[in-house]
Every structure is written in C-alpha cells, then in structure tokens.
PDB file of N, CA and C in Angstrom:
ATOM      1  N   UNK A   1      23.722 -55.066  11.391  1.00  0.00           N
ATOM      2  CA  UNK A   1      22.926 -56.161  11.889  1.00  0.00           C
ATOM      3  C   UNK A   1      22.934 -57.258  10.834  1.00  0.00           C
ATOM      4  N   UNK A   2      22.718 -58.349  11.386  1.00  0.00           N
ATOM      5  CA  UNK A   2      23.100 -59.947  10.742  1.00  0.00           C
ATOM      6  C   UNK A   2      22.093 -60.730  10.791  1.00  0.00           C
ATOM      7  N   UNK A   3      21.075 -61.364  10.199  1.00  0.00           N
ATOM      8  CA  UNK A   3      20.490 -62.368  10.544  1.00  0.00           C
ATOM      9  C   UNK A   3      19.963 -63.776   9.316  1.00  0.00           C
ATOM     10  N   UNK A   4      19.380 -64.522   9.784  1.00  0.00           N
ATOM     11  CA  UNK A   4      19.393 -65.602   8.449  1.00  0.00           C
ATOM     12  C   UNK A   4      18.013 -65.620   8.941  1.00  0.00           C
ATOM     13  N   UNK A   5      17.215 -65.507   7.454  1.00  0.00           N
ATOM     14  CA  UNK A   5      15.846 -65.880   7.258  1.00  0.00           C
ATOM     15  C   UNK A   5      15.066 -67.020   6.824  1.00  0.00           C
ATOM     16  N   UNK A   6      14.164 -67.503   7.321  1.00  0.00           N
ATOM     17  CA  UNK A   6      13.618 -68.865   6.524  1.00  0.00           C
ATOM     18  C   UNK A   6      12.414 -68.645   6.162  1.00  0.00           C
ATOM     19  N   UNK A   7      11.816 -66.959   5.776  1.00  0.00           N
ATOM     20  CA  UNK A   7      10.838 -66.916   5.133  1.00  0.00           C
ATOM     21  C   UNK A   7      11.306 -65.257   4.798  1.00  0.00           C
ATOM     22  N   UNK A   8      11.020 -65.295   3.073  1.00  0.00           N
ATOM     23  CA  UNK A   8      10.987 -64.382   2.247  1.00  0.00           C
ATOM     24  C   UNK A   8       9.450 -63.913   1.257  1.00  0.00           C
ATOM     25  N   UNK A   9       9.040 -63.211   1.144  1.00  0.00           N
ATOM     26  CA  UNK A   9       8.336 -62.536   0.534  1.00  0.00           C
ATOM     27  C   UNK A   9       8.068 -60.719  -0.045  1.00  0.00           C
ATOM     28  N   UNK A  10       7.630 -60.920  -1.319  1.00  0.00           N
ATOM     29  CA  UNK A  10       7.368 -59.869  -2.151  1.00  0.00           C
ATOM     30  C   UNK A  10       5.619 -59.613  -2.014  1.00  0.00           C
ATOM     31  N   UNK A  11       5.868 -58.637  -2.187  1.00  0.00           N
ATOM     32  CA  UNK A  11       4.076 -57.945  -2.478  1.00  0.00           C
ATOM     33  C   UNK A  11       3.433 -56.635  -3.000  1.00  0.00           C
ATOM     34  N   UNK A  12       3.056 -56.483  -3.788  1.00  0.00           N
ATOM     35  CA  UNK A  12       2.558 -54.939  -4.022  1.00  0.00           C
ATOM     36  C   UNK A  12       1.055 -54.958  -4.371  1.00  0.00           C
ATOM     37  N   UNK A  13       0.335 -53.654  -4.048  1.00  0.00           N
ATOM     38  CA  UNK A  13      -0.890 -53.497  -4.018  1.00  0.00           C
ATOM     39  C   UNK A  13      -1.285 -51.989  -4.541  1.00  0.00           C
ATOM     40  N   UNK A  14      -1.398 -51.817  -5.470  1.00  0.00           N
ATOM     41  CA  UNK A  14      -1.275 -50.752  -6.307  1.00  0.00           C
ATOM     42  C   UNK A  14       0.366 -50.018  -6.582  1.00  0.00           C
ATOM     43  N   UNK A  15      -0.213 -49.006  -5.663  1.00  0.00           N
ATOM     44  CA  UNK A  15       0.797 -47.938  -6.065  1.00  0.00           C
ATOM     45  C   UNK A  15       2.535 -48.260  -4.471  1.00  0.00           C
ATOM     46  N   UNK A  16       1.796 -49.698  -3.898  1.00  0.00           N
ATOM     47  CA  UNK A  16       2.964 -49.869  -2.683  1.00  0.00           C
ATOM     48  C   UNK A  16       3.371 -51.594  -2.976  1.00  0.00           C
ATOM     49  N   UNK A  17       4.846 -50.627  -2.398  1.00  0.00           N
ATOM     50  CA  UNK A  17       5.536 -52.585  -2.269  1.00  0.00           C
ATOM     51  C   UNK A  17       6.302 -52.627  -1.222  1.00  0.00           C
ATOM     52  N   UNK A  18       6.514 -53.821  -1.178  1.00  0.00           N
ATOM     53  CA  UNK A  18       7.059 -54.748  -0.116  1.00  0.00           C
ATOM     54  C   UNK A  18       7.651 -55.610  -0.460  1.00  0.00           C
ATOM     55  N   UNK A  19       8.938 -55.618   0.336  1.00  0.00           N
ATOM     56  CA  UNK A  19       9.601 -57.086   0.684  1.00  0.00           C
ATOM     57  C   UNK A  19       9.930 -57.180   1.566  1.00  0.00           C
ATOM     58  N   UNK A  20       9.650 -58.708   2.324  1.00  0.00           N
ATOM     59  CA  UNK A  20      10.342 -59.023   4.111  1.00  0.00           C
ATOM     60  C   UNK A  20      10.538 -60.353   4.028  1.00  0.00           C
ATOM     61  N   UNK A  21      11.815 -60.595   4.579  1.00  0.00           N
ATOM     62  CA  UNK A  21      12.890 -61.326   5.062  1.00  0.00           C
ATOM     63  C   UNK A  21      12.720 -61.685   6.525  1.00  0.00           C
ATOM     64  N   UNK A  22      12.216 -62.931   6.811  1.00  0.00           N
ATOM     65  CA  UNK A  22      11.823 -62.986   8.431  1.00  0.00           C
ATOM     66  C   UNK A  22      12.270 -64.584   8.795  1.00  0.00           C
ATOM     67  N   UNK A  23      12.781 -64.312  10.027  1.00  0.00           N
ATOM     68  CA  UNK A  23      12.807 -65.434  10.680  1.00  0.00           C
ATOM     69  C   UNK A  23      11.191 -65.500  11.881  1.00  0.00           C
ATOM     70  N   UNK A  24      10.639 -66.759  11.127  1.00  0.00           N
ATOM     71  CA  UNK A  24       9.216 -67.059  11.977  1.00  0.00           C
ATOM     72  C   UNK A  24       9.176 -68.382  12.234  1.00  0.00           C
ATOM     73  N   UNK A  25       9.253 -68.504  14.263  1.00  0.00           N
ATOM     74  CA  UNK A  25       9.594 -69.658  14.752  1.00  0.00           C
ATOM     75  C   UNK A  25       7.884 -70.012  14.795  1.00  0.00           C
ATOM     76  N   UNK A  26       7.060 -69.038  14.567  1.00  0.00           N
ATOM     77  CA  UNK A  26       5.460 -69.008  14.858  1.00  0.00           C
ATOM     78  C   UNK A  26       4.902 -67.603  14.595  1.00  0.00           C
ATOM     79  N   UNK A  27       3.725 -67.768  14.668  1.00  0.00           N
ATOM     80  CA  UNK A  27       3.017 -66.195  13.953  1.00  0.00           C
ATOM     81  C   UNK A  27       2.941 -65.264  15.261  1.00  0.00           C
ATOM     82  N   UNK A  28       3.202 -65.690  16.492  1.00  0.00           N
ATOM     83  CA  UNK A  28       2.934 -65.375  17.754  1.00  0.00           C
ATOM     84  C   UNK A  28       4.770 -64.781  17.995  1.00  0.00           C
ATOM     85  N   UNK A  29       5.184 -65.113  17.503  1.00  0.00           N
ATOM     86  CA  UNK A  29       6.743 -64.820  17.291  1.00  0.00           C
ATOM     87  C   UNK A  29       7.147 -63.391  16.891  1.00  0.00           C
ATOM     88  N   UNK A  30       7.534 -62.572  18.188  1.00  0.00           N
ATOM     89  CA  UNK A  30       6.878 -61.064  17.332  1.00  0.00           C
ATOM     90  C   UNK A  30       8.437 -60.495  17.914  1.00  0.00           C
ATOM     91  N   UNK A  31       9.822 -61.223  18.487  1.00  0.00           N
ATOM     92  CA  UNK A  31      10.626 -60.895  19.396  1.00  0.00           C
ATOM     93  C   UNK A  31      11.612 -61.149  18.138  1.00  0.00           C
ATOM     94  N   UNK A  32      11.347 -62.360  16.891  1.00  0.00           N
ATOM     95  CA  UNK A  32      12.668 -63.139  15.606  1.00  0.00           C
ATOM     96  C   UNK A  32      13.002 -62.061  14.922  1.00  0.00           C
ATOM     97  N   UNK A  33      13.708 -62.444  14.471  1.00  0.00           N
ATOM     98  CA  UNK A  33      14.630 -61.317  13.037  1.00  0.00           C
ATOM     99  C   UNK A  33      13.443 -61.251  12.293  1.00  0.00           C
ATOM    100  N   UNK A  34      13.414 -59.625  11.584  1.00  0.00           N
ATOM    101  CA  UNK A  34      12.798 -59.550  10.246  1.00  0.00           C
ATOM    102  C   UNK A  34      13.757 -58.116  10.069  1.00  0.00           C
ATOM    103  N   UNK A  35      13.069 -57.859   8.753  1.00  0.00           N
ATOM    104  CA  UNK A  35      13.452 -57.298   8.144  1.00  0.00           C
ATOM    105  C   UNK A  35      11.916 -56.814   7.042  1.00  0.00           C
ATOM    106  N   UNK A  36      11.874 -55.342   6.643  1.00  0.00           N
ATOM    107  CA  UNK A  36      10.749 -55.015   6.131  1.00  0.00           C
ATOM    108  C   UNK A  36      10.956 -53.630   5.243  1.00  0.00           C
ATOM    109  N   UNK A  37      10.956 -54.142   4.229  1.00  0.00           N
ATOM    110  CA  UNK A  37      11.665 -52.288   3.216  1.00  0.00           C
ATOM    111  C   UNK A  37       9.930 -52.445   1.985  1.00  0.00           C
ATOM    112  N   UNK A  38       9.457 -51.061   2.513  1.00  0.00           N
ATOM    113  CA  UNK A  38       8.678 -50.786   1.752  1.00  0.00           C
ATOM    114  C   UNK A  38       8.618 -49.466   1.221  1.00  0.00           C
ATOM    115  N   UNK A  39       7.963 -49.219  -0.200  1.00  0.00           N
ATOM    116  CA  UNK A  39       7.900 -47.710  -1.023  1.00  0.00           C
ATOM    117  C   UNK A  39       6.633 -48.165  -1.554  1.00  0.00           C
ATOM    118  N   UNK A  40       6.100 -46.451  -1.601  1.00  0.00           N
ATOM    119  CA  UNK A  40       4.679 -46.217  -2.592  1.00  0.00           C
ATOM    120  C   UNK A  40       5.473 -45.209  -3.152  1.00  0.00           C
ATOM    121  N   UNK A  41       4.526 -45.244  -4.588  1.00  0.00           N
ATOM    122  CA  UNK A  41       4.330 -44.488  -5.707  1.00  0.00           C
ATOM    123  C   UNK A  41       3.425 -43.505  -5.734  1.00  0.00           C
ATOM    124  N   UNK A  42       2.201 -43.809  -5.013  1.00  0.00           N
ATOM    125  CA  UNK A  42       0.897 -42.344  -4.811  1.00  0.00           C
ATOM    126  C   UNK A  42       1.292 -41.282  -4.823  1.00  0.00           C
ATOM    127  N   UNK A  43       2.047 -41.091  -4.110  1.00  0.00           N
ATOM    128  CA  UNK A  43       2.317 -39.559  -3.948  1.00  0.00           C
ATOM    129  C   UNK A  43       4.111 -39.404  -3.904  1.00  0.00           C
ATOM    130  N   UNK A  44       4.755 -38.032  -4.583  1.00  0.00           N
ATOM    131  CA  UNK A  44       5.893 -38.129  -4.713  1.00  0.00           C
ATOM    132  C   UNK A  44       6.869 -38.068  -2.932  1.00  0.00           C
ATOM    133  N   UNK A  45       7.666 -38.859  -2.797  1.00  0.00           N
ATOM    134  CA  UNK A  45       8.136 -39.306  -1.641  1.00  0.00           C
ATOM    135  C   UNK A  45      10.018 -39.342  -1.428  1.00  0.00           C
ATOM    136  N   UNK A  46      10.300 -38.714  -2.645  1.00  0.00           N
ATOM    137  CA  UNK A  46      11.905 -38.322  -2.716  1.00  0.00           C
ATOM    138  C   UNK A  46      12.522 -39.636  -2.477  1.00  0.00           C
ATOM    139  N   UNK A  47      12.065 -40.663  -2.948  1.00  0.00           N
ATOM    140  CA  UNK A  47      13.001 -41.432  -2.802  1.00  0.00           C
ATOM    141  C   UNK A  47      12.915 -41.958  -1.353  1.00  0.00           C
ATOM    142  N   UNK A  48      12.609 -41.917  -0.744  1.00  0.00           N
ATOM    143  CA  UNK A  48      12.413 -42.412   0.679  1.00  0.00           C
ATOM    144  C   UNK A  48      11.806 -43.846   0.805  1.00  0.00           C
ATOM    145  N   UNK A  49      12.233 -44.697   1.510  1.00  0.00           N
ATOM    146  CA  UNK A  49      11.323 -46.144   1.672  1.00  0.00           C
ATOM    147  C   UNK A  49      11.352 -45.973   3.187  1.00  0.00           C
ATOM    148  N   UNK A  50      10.357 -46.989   3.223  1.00  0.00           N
ATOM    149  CA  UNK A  50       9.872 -47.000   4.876  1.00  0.00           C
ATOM    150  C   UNK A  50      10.669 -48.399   5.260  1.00  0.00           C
ATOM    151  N   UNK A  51      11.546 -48.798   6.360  1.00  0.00           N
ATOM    152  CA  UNK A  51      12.052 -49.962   6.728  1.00  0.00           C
ATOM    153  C   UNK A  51      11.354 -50.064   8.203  1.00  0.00           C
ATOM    154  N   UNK A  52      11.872 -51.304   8.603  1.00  0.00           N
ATOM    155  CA  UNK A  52      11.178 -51.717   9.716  1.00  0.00           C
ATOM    156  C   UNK A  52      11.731 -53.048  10.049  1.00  0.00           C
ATOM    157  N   UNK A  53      12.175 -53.071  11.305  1.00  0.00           N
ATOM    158  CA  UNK A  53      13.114 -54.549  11.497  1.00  0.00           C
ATOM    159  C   UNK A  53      12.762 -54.651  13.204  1.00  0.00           C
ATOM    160  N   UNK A  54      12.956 -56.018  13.615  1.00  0.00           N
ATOM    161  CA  UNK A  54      12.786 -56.283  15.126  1.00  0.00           C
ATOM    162  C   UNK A  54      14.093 -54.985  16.523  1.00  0.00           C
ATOM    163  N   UNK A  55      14.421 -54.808  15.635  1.00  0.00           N
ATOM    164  CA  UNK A  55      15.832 -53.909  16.409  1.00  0.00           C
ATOM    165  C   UNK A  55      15.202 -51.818  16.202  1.00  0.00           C
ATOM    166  N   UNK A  56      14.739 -51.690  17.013  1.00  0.00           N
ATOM    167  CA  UNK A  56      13.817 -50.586  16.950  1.00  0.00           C
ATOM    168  C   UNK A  56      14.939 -49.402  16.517  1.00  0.00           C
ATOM    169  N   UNK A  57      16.188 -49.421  16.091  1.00  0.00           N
ATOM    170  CA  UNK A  57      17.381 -48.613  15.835  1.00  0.00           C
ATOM    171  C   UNK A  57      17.129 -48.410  14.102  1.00  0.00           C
ATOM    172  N   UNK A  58      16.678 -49.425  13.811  1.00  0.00           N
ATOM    173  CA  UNK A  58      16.383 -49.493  12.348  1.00  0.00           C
ATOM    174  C   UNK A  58      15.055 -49.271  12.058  1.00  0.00           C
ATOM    175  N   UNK A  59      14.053 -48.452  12.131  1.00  0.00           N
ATOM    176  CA  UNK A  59      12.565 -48.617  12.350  1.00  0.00           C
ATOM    177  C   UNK A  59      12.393 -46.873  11.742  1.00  0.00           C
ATOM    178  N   UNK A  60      11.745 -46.446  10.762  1.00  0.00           N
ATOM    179  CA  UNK A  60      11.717 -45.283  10.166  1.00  0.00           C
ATOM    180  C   UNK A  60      11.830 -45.499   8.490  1.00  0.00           C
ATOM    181  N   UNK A  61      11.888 -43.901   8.028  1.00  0.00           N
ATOM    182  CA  UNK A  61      12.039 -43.432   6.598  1.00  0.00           C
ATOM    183  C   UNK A  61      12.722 -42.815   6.451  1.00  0.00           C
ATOM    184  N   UNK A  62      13.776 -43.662   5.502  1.00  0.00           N
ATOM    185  CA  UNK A  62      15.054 -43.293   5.360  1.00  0.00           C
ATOM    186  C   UNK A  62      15.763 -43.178   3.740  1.00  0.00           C
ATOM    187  N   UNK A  63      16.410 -42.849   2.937  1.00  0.00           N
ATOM    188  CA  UNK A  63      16.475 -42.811   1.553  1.00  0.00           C
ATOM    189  C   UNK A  63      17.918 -44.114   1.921  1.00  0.00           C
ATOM    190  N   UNK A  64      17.226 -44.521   0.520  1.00  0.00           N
ATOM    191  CA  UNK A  64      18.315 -45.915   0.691  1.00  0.00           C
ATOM    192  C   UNK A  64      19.502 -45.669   0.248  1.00  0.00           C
ATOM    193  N   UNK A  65      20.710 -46.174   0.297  1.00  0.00           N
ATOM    194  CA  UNK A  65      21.881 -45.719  -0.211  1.00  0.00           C
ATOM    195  C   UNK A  65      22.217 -47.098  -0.973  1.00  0.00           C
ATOM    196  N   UNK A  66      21.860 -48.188  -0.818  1.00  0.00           N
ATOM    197  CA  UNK A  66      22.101 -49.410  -1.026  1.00  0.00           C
ATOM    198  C   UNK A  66      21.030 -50.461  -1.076  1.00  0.00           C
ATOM    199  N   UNK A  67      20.269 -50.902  -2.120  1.00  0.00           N
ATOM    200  CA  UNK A  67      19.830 -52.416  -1.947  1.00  0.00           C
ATOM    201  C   UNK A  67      20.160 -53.469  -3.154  1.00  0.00           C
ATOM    202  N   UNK A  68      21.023 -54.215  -2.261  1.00  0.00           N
ATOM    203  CA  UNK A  68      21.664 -55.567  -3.300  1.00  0.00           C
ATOM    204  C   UNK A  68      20.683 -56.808  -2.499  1.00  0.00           C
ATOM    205  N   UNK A  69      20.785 -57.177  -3.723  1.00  0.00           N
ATOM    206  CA  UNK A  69      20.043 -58.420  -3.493  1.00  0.00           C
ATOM    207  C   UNK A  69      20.379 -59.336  -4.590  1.00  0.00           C
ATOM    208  N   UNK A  70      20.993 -60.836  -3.920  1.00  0.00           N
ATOM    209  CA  UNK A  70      21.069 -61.788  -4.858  1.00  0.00           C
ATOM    210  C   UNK A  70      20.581 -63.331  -4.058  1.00  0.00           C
ATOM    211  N   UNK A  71      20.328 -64.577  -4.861  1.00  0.00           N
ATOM    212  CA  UNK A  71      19.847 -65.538  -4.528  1.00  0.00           C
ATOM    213  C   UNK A  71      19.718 -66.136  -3.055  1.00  0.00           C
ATOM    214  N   UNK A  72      20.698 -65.751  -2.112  1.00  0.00           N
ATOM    215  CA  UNK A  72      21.211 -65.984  -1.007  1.00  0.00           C
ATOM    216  C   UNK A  72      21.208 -64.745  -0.076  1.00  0.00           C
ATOM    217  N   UNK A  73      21.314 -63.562  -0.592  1.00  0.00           N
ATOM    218  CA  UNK A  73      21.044 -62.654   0.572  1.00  0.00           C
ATOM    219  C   UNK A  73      20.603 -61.472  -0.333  1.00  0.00           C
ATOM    220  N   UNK A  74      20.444 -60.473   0.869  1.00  0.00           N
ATOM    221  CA  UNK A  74      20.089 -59.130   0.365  1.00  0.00           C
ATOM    222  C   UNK A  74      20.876 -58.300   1.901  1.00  0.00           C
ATOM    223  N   UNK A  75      21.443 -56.902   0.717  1.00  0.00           N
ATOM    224  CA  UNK A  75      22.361 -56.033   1.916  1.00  0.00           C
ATOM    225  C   UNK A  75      21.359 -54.933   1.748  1.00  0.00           C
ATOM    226  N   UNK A  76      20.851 -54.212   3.140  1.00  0.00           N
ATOM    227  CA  UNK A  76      20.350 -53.159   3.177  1.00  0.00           C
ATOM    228  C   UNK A  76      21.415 -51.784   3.655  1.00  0.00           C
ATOM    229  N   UNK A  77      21.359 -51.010   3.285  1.00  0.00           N
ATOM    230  CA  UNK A  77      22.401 -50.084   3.566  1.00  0.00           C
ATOM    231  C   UNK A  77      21.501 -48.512   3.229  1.00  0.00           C
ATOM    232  N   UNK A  78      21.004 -47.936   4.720  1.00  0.00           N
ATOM    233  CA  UNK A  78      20.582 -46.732   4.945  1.00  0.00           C
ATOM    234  C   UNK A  78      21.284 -45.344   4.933  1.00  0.00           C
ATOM    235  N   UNK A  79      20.734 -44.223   4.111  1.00  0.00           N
ATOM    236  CA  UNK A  79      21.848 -42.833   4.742  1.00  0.00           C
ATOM    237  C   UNK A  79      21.367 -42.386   6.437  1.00  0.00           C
ATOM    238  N   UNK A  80      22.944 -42.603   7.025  1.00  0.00           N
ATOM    239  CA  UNK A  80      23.183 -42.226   7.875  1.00  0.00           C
ATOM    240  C   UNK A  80      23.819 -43.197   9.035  1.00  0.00           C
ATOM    241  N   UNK A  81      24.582 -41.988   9.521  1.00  0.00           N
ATOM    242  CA  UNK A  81      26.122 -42.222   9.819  1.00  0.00           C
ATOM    243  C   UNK A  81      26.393 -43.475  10.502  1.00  0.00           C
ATOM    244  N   UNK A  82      25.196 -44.724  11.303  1.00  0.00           N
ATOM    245  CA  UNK A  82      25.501 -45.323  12.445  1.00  0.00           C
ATOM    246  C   UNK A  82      24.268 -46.475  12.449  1.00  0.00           C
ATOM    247  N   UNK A  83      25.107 -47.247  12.651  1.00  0.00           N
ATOM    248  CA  UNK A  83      23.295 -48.358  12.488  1.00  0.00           C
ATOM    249  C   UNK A  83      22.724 -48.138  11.267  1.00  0.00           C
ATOM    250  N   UNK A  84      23.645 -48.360  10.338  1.00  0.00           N
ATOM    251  CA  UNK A  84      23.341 -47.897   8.851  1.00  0.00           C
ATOM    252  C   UNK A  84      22.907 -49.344   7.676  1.00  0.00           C
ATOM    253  N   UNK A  85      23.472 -50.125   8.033  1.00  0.00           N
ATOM    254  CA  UNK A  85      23.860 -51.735   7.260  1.00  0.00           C
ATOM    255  C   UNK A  85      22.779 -52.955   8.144  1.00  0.00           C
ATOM    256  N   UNK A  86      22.167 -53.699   6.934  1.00  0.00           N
ATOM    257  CA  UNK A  86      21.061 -54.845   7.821  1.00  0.00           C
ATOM    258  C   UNK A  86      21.837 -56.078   6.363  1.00  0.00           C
ATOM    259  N   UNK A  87      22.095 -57.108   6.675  1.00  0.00           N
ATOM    260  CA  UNK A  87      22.620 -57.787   5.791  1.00  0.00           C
ATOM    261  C   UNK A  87      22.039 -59.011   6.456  1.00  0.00           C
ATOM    262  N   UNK A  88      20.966 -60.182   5.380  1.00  0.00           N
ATOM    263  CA  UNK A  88      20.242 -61.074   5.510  1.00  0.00           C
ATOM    264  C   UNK A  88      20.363 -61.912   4.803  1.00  0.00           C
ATOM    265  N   UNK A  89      20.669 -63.420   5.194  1.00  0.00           N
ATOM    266  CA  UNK A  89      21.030 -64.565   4.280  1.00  0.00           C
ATOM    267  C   UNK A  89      19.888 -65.175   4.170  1.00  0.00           C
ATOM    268  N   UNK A  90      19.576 -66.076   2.943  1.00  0.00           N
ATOM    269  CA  UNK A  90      18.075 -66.791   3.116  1.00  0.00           C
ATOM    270  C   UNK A  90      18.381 -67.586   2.015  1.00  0.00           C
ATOM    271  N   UNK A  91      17.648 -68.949   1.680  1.00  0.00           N
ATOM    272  CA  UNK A  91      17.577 -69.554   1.140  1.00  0.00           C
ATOM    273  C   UNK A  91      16.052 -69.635  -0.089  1.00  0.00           C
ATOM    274  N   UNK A  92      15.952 -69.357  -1.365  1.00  0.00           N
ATOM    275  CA  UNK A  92      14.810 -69.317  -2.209  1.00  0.00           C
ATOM    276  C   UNK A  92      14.995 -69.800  -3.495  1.00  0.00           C
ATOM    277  N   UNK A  93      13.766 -70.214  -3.839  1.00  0.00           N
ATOM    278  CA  UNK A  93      14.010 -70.679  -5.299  1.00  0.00           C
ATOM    279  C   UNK A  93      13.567 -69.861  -6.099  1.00  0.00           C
ATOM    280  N   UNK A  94      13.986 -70.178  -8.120  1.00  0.00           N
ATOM    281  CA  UNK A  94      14.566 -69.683  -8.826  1.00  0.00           C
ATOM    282  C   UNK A  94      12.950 -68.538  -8.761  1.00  0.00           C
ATOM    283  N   UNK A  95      12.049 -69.002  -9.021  1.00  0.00           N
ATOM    284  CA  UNK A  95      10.691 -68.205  -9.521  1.00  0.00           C
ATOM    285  C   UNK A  95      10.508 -67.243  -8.001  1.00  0.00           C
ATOM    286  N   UNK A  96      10.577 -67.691  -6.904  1.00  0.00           N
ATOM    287  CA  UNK A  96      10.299 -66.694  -5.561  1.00  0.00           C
ATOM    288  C   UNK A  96      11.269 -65.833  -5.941  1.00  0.00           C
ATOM    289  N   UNK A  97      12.426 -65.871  -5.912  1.00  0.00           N
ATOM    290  CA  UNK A  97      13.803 -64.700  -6.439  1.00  0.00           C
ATOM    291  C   UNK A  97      13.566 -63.774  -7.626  1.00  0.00           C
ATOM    292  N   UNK A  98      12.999 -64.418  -8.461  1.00  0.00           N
ATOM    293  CA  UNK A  98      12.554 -63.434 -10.056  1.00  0.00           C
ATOM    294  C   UNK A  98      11.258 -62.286  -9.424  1.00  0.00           C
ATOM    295  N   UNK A  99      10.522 -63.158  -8.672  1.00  0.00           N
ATOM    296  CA  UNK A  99       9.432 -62.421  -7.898  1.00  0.00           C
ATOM    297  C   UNK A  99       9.836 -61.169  -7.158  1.00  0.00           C
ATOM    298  N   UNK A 100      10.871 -61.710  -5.990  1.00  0.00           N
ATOM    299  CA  UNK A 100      11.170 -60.318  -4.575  1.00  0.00           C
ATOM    300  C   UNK A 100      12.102 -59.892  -5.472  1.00  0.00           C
ATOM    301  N   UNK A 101      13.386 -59.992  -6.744  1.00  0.00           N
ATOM    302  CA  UNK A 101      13.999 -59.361  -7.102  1.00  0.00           C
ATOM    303  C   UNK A 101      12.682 -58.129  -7.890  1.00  0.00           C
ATOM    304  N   UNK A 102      11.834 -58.387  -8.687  1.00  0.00           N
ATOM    305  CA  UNK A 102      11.455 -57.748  -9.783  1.00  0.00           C
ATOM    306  C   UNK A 102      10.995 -56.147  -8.574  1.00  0.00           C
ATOM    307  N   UNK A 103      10.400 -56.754  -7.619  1.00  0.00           N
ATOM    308  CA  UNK A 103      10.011 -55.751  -6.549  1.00  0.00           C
ATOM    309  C   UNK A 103      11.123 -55.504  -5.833  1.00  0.00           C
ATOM    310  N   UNK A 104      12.229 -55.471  -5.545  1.00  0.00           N
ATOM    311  CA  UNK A 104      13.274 -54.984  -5.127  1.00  0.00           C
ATOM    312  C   UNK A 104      13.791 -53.519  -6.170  1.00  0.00           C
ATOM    313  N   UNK A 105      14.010 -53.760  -7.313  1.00  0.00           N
ATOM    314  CA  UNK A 105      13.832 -53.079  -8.634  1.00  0.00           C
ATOM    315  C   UNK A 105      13.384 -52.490  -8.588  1.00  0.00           C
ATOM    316  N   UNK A 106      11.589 -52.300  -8.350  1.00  0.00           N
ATOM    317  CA  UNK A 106      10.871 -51.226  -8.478  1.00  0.00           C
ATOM    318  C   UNK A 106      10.992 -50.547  -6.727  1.00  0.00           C
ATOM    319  N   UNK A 107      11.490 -51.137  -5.896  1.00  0.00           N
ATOM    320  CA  UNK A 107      11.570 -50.136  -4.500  1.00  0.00           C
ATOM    321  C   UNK A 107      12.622 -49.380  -5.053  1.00  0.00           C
ATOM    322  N   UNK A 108      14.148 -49.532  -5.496  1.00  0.00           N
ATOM    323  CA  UNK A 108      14.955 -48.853  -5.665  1.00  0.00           C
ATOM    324  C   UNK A 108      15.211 -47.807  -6.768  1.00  0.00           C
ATOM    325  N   UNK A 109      13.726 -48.285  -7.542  1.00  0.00           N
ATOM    326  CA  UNK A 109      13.734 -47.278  -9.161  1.00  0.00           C
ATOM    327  C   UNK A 109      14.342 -47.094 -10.297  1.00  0.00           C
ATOM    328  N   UNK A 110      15.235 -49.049  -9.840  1.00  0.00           N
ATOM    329  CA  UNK A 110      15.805 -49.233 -11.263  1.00  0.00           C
ATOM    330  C   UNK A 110      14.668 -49.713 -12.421  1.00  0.00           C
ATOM    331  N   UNK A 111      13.560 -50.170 -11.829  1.00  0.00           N
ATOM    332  CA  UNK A 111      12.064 -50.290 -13.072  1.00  0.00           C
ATOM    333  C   UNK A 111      11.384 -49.520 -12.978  1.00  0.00           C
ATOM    334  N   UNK A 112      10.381 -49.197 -13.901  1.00  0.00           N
ATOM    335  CA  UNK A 112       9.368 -48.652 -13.497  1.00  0.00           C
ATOM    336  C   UNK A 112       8.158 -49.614 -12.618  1.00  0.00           C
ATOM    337  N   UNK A 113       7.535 -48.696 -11.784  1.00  0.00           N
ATOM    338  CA  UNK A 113       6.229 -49.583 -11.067  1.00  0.00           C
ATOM    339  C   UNK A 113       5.031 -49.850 -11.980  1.00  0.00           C
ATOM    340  N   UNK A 114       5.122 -48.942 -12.820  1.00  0.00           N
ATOM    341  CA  UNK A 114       4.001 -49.207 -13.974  1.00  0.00           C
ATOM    342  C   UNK A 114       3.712 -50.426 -14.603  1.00  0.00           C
TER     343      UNK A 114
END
C-alpha cells in the first residue's frame, strides 16, 4: 500500500508511543489514508507493535521486520507473507523529523525509551 500524507505526528505518554502519517481532508474524514504504528514498554510484548491503517488488511499486532524512515517518507514492512509493505511519502520540517524520527527509534528499539 501507497499513500502521501499531509499530516505527520509523534507522541508518547509514559511507557507508549506513537507515530501517524495521515491524510486529513477534515476530522470527520474517517474513509483518507493513515497510517498508525504504536509500542508500549509496560509490560514485556516481544517486540510486537500495534499498527493500524484505513485498509482493515493492515489492522493488528504484528513484529516489525522493517521501519525506515527518512525526511520524505517512511517504509513499513510487517512479518508476514502478503499485505506485508505500507510505504508513505510526506513532507516535514527539520525539528518535526528529529521529533517522529527520535520515536520511530524507540518503537523499533534502536534507543532506549528511558
């Protein structure tokens, strides 16, 4: 799956994070592209993040095999065999990118969340 976003955001609230990649024509807009990869730390979870996208094929907890992310896009890439790849173009500046990258990092466990 393919889509271009014109709203990006990072977030964490203790021990959970988030990042989503959405196309929002309006807040009532519940049919547009998104995209939604989240992990907690509370409790041990093998590595598993929770995703969630408008295409109900991609919607579950799944261990990631892949998250790249650079200025212009981010590739999601799930284990398993089929409907595996979500790849999202977006446009952000330098401080929003230092932001959803630093939390991209800690979803994939190249930082610590600490």
């Amino acid at each position: 799956m393919q889509f271009h976003a014109n709203h990006v955001s990072a977030s964490e609230d203790g021990d959970y994070f988030q990042v989503m990649f959405a196309v929002r024509k309006s807040e009532e807009d519940t049919e547009s592209p998104y995209l939604i990869v989240q992990r907690q730390f509370e409790d041990p979870d093998g590595g598993v993040c929770y995703v969630e996208t408008h295409d109900e094929k991609y919607i579950g907890h799944f261990r990631v095999r892949r998250l790249e992310l650079s200025p212009s896009s981010v590739v999601l890439e799930i284990d398993r065999p089929e409907d595996n790849i979500v790849e999202v173009t977006f446009g952000i500046g330098p401080s929003d990118f230092k932001l959803v990258a630093r939390v991209v990092d800690i979803i994939t466990g190249a930082i610590d969340p600490l």
